[in-house]
C-alpha atoms as a PDB file:
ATOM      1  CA  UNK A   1      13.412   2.205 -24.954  1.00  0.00           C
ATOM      2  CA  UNK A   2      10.231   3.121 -23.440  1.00  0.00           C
ATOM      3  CA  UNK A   3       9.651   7.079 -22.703  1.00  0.00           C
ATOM      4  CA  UNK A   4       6.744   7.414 -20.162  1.00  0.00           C
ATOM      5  CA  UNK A   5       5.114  11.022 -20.788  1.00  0.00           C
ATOM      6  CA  UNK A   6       3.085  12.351 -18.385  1.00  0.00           C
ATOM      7  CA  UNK A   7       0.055  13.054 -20.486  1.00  0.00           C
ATOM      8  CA  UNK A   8       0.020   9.217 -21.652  1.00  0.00           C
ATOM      9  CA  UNK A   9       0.260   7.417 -18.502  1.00  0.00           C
ATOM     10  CA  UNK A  10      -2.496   5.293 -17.372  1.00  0.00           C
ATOM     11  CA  UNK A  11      -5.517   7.028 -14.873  1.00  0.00           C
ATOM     12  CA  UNK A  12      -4.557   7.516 -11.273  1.00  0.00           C
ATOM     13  CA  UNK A  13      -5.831   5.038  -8.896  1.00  0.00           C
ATOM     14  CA  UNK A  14      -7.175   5.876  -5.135  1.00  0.00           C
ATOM     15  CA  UNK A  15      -7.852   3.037  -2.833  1.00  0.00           C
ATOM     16  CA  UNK A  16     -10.837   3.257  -0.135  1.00  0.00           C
ATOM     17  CA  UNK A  17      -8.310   4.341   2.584  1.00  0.00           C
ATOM     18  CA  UNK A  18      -7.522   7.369   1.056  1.00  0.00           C
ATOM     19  CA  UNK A  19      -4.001   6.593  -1.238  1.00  0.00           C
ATOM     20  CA  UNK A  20      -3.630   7.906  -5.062  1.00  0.00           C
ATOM     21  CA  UNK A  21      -1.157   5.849  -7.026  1.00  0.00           C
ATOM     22  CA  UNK A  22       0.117   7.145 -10.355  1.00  0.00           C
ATOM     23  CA  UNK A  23       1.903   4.348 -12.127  1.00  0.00           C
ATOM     24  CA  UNK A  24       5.187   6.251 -14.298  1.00  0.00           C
ATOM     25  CA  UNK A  25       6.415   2.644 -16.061  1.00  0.00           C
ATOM     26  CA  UNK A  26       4.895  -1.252 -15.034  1.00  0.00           C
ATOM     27  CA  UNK A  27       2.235  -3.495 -16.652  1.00  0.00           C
ATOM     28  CA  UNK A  28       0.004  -0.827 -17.361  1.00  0.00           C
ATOM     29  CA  UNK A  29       2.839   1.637 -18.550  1.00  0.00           C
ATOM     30  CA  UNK A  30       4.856   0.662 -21.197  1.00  0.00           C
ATOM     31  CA  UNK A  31       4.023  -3.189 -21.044  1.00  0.00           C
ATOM     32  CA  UNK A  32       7.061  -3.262 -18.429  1.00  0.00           C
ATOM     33  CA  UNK A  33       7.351  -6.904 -16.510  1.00  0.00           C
ATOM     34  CA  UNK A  34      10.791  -6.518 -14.800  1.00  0.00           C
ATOM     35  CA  UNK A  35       9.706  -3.757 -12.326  1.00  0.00           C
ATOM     36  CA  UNK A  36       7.226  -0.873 -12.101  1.00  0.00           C
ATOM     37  CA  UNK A  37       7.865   2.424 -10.653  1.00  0.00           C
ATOM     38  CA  UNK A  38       4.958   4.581  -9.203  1.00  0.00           C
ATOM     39  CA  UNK A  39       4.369   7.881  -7.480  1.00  0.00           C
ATOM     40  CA  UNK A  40       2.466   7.823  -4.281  1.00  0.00           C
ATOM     41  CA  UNK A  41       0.123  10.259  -2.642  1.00  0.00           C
ATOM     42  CA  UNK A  42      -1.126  10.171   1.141  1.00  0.00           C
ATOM     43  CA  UNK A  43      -2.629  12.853   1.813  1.00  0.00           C
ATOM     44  CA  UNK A  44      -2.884  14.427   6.001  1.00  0.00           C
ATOM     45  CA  UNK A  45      -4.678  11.440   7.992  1.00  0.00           C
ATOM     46  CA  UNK A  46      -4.915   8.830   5.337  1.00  0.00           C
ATOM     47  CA  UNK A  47      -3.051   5.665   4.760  1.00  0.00           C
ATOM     48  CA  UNK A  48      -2.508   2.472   2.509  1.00  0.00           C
ATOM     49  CA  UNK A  49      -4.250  -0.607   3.354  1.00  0.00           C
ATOM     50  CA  UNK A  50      -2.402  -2.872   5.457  1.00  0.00           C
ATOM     51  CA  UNK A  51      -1.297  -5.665   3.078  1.00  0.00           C
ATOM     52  CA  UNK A  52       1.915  -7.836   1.564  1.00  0.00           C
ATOM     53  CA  UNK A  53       2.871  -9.325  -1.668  1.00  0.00           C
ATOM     54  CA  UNK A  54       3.138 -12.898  -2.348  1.00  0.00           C
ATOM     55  CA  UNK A  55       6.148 -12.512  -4.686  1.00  0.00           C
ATOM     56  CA  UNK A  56       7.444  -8.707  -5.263  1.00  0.00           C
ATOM     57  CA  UNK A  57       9.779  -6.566  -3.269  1.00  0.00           C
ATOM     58  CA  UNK A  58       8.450  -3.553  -2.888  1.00  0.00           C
ATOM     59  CA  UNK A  59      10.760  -0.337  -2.258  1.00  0.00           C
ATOM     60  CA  UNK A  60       9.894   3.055  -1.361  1.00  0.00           C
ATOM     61  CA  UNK A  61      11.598   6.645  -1.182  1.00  0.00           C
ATOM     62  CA  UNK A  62      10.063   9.290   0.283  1.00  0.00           C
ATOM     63  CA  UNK A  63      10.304  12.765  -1.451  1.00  0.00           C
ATOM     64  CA  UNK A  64       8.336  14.703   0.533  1.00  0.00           C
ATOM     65  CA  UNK A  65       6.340  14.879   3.955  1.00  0.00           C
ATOM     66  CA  UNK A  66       6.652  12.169   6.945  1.00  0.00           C
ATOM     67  CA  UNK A  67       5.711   8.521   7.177  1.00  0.00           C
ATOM     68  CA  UNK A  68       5.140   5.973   9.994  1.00  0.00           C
ATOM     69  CA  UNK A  69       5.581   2.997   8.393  1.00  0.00           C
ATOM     70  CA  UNK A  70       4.359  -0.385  10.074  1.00  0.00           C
ATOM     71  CA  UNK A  71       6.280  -3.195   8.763  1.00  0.00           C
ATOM     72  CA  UNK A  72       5.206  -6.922  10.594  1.00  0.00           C
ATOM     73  CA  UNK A  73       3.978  -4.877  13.746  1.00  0.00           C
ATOM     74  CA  UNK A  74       7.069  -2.913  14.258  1.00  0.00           C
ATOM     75  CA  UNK A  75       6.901   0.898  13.424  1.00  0.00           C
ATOM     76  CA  UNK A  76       9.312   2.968  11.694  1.00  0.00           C
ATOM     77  CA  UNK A  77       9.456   6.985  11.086  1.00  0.00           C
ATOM     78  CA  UNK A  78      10.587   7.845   7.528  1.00  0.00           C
ATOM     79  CA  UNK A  79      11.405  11.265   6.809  1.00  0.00           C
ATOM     80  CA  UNK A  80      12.244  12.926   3.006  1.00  0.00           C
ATOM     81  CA  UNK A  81      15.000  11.427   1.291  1.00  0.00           C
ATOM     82  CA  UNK A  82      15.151   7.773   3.542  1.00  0.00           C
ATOM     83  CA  UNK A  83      13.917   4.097   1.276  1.00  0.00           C
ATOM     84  CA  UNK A  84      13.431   1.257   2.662  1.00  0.00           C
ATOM     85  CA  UNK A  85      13.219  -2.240   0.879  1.00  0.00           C
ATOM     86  CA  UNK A  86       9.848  -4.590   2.221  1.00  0.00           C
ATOM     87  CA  UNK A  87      10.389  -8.046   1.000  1.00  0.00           C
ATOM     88  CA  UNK A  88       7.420 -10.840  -0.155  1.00  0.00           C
ATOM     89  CA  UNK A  89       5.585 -11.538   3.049  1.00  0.00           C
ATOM     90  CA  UNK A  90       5.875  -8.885   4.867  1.00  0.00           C
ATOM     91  CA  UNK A  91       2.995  -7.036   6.302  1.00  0.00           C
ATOM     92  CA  UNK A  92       3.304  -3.336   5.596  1.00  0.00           C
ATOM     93  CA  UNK A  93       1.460   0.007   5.940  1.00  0.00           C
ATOM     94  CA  UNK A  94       2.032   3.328   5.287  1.00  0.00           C
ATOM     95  CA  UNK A  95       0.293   6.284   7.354  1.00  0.00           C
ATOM     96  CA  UNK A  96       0.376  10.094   6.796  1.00  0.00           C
ATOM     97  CA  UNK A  97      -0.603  11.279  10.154  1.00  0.00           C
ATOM     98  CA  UNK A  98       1.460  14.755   9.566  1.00  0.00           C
ATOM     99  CA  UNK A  99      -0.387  17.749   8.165  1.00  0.00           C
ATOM    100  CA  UNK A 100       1.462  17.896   4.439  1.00  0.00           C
ATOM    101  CA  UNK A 101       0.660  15.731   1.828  1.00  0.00           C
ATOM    102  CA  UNK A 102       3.235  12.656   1.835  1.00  0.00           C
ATOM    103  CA  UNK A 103       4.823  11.722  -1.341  1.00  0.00           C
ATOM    104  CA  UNK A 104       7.090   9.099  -2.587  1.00  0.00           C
ATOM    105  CA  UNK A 105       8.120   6.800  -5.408  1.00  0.00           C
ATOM    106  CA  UNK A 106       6.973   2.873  -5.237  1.00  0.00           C
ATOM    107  CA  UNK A 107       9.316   0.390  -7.006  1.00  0.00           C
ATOM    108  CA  UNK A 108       7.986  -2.986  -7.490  1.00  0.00           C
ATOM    109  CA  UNK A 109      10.268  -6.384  -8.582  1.00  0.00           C
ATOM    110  CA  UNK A 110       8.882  -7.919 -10.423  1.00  0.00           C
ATOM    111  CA  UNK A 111       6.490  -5.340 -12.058  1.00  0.00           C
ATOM    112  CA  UNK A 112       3.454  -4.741  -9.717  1.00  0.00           C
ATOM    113  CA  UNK A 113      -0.040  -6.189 -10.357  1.00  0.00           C
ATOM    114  CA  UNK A 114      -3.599  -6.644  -8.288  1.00  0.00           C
ATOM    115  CA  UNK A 115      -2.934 -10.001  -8.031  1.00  0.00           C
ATOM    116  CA  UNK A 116       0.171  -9.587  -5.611  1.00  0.00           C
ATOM    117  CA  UNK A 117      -1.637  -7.791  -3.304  1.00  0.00           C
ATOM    118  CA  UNK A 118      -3.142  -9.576  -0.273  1.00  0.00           C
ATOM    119  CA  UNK A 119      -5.026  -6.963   2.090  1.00  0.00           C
ATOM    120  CA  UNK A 120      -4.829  -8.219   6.068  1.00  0.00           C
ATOM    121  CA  UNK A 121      -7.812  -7.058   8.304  1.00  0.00           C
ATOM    122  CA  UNK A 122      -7.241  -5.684  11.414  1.00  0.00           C
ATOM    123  CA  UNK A 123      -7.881  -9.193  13.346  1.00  0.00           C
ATOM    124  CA  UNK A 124      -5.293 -10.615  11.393  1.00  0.00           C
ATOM    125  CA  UNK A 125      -2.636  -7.990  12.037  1.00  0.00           C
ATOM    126  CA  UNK A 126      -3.281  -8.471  15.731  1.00  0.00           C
END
């Protein structure tokens, strides 16, 4: 068993569009390969980057706030409470565009790492 305490987890990370990921178990928490689970902060007006992964599924639940999630060009409101499941290859971003902090839990299969994350330009979602 692996017990992830808060005051041992590895730094938060915040990506230049405005998103602060705190990894709770994964490669950099507990040496865990299988999956990784992280919580997610988008704050009012930011977003991810628009990108996919080459070979994780990526699942998220939202705990709190409102998302528009695009997922290969087709939008989709998520509210507290609703997951959704975005397979390899597809495109996917998440936007904030309410006025409350959005937060929710990232679980990726296998465990997430920067090299399974391919960020798409703007000319290439078109």
């Amino acid at each position: 068993m692996f017990l992830s305490k808060a005051k041992k987890r590895p730094p938060e990370m915040t990506s230049p569009s405005g998103e602060t990921l705190q990894e709770i178990l994964g490669l950099q928490a507990g040496d865990c390969k299988s999956h990784s689970l992280a919580v997610v902060t988008i704050p009012p007006g930011k977003s991810s980057s628009a990108h996919y992964h080459k070979d994780s599924d990526e699942s998220y639940l939202i705990l709190s706030g409102q998302a528009r999630l695009t997922l290969d060009k087709k939008d989709y409101k998520l509210d507290a409470g609703d997951a959704c499941l975005i397979q390899p290859q597809e495109v996917h971003q998440i936007f904030n565009e309410s006025d409350q902090e959005l937060i929710f839990l990232a679980v990726c299969i296998p465990a997430w790492h920067p090299d399974d994350s391919f960020d798409i330009t703007d000319s290439e979602i078109r």
